[in-house]
Protein backbone atom coordinates (compact mmCIF):
# COMPACT_ATOMS: atom_id res chain seq x y z
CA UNK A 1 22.05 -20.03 -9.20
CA UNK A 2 22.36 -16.36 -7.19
CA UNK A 3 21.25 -14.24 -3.86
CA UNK A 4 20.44 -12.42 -7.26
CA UNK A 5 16.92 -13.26 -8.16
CA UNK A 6 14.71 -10.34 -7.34
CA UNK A 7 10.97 -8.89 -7.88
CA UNK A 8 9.82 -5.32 -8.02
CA UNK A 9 6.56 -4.93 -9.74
CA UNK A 10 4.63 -1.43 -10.32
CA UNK A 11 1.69 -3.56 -9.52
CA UNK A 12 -0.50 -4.77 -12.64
CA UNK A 13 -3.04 -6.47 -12.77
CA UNK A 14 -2.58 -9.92 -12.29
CA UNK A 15 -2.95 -12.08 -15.58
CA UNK A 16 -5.40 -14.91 -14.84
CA UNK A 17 -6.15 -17.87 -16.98
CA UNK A 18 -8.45 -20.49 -15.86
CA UNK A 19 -9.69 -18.92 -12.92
CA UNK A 20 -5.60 -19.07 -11.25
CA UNK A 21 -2.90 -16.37 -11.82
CA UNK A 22 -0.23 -16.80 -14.18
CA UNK A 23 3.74 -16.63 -12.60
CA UNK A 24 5.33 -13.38 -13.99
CA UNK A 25 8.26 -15.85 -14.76
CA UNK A 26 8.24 -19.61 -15.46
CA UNK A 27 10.91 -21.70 -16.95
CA UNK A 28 9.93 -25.28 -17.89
CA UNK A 29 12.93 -27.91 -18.40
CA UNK A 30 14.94 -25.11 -19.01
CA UNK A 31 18.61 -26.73 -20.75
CA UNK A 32 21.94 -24.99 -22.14
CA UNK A 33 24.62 -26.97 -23.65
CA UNK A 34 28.28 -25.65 -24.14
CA UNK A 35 29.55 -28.04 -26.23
CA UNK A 36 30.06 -31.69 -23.55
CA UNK A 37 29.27 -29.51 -20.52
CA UNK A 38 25.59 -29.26 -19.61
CA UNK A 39 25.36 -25.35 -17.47
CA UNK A 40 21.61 -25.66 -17.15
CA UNK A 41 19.85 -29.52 -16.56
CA UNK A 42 16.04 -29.04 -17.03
CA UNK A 43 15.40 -25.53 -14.88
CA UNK A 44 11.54 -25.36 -13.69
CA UNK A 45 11.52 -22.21 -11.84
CA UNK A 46 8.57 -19.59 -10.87
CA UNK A 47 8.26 -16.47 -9.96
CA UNK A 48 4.94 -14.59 -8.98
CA UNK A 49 4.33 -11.08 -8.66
CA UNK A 50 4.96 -9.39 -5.55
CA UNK A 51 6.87 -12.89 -5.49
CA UNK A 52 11.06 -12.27 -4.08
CA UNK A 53 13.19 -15.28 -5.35
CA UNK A 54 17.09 -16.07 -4.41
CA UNK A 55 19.18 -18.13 -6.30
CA UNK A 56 22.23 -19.41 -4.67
CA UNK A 57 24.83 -21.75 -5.29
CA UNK A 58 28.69 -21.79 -5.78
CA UNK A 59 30.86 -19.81 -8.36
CA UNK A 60 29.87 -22.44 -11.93
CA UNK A 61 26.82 -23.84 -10.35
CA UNK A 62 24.96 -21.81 -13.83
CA UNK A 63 23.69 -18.80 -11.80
CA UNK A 64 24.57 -16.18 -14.11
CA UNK A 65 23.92 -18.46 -17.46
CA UNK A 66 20.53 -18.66 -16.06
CA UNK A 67 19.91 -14.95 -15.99
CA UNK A 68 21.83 -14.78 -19.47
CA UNK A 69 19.08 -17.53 -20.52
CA UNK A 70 16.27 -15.66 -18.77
CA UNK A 71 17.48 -12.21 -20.82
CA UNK A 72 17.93 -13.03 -24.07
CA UNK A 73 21.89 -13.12 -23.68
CA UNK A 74 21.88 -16.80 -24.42
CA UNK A 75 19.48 -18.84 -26.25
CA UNK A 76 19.07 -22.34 -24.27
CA UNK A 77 19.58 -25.38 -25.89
CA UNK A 78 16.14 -26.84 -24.96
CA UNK A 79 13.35 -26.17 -22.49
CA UNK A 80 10.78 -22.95 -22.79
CA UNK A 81 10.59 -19.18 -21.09
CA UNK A 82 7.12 -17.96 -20.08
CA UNK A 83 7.02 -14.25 -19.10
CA UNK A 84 3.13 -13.83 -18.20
CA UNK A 85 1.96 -16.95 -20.04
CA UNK A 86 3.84 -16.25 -23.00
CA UNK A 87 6.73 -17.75 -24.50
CA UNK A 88 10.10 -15.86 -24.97
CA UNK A 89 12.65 -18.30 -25.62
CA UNK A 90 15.25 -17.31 -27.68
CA UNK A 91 13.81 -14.26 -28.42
CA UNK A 92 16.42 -11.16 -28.46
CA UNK A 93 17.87 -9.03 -25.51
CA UNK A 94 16.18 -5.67 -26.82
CA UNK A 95 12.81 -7.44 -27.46
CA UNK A 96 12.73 -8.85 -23.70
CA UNK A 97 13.80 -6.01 -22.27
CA UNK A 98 11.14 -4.09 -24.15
CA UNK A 99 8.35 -6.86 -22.62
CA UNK A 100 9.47 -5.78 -19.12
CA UNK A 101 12.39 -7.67 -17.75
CA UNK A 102 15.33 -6.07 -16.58
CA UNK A 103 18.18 -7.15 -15.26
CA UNK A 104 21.81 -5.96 -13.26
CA UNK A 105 25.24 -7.54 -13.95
CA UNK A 106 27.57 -9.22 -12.09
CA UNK A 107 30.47 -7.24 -13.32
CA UNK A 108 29.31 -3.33 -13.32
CA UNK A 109 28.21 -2.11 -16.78
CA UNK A 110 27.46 1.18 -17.18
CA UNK A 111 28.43 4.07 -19.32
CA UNK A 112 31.43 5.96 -17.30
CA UNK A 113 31.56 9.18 -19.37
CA UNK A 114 28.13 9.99 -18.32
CA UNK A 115 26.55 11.67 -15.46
CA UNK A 116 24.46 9.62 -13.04
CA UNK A 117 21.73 11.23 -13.68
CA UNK A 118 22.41 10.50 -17.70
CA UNK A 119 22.78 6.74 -17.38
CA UNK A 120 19.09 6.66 -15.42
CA UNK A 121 17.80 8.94 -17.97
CA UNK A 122 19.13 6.66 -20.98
CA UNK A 123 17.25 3.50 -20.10
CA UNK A 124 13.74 5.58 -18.52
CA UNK A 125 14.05 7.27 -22.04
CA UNK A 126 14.63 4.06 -24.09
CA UNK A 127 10.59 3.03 -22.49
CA UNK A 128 9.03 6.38 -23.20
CA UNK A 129 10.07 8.43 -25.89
CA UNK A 130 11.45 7.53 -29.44
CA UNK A 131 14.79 9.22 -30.11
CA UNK A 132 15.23 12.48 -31.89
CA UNK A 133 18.19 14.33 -33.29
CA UNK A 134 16.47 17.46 -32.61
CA UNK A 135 14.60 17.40 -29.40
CA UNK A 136 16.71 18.41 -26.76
CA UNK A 137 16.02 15.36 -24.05
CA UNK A 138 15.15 18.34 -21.01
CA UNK A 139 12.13 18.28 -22.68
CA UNK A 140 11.12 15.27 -21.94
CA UNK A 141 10.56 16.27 -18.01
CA UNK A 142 8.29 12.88 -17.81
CA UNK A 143 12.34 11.18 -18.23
CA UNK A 144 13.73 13.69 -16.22
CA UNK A 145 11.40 12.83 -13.12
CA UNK A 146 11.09 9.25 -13.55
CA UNK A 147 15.13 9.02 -13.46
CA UNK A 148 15.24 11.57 -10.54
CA UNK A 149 13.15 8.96 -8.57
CA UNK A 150 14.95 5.88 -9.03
CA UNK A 151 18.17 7.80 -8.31
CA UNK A 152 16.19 8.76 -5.27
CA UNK A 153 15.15 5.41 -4.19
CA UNK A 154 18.97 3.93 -4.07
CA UNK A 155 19.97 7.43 -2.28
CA UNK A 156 21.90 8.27 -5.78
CA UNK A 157 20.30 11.64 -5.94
CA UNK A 158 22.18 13.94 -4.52
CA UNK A 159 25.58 12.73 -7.14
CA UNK A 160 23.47 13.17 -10.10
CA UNK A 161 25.43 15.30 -11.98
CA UNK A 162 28.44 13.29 -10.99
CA UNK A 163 29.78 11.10 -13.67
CA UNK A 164 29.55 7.55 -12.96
CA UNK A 165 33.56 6.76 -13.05
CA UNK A 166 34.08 8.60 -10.12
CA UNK A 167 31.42 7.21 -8.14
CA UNK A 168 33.29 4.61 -5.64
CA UNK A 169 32.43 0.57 -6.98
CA UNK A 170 29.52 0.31 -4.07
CA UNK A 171 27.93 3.46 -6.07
CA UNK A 172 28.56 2.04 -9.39
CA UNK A 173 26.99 -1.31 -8.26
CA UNK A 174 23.78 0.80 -6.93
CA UNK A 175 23.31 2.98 -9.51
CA UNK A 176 23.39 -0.21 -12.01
CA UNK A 177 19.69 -1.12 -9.65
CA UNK A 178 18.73 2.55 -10.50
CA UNK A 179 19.39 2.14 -14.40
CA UNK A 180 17.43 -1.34 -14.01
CA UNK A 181 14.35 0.57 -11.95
CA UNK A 182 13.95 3.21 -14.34
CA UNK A 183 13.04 0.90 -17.34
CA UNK A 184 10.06 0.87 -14.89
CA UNK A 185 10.23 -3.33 -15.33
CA UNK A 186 7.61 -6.36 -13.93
CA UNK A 187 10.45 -8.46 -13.23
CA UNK A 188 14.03 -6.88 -12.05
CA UNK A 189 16.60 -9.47 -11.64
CA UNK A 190 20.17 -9.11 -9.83
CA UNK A 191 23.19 -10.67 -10.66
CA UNK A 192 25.58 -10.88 -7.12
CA UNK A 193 24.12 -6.60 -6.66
CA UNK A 194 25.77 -6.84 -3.22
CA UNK A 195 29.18 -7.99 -4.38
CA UNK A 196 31.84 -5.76 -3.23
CA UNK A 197 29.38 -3.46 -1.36
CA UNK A 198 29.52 -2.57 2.28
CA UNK A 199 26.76 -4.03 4.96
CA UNK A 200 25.74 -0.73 5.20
């Protein structure tokens, strides 16, 4: 499990039940089975907001099936998901990314033939606005701004009409946290972001 565990919350209220908050992430007994190999051997695991969690452990310790796990990638074998109190096992990528989870890769995935500015724009626009064959998307300034600032907030701003294959592989790995910020999400979660990055 990963130096890639990580919280940033717009700051919602806290959902309490019983008189005590409820994590933003817990995973009870969580299990996945690949055939004889067990990846994942009854995960409990909690996360609260405002809450910053690591994950470490060698290259096949099950860092990255966690996350898979966690995202809707790959459904466990056994065990349960609770994003604020409720279940999302198994559910679908799309519908947990929807519910506020988002998540960077450990090998950079982005789309190359667009700007920077374009890939940020994509996933702000995939929280806000429905898509339209005939709206032109500098209309939707709301997008435009909310992109601007995460590309801001990684110091990505000033390439954002760049495309992102000619950004060097540090950039490429940062502006995968920007895509991830501008879904505006509860829980962010990095895969290795640092990998191949300079201290700096």
């Amino acid at each position: 499990m990963t130096t890639e565990a990580s919280l940033d919350v717009p700051s919602p209220a806290e959902t309490v039940r019983g008189g005590a908050a409820v994590p933003v992430l817990r995973t009870e007994d969580l299990t996945i089975r690949f055939g004889g190999l067990t990846a994942l051997n009854k995960v409990n695991f909690e996360v609260r907001r405002e809450e910053i969690r690591a994950i470490i452990g060698p290259n096949g310790a099950g860092k990255s099936t966690f996350f898979n796990c966690l995202t809707g990638v790959l459904r466990p074998t056994s065990g349960r998901i609770l994003f604020n109190g409720a279940e999302i096992t198994g559910l679908p990528s799309d519908r947990i990314s929807q519910k506020g989870i988002a998540r960077s890769y450990q090998i950079t995935n982005l789309l190359p033939n667009a700007t920077v500015l374009e890939n940020a724009r994509i996933a702000a626009q995939s929280r806000r606005h429905r898509w339209s064959m005939v709206t032109h998307y500098r209309s939707y300034r709301d997008i435009i701004e909310k992109s601007e600032r995460a590309l801001s907030a990684v110091g990505l701003l000033s390439k954002a009409y760049e495309l992102a294959a000619n950004l060097s592989h540090g950039e490429q790995r940062t502006l995968e946290i920007a895509v991830a910020m501008a879904t505006e999400p509860q829980l962010l979660c990095l895969d290795e972001p640092t990998a191949g990055m300079s201290a700096a």
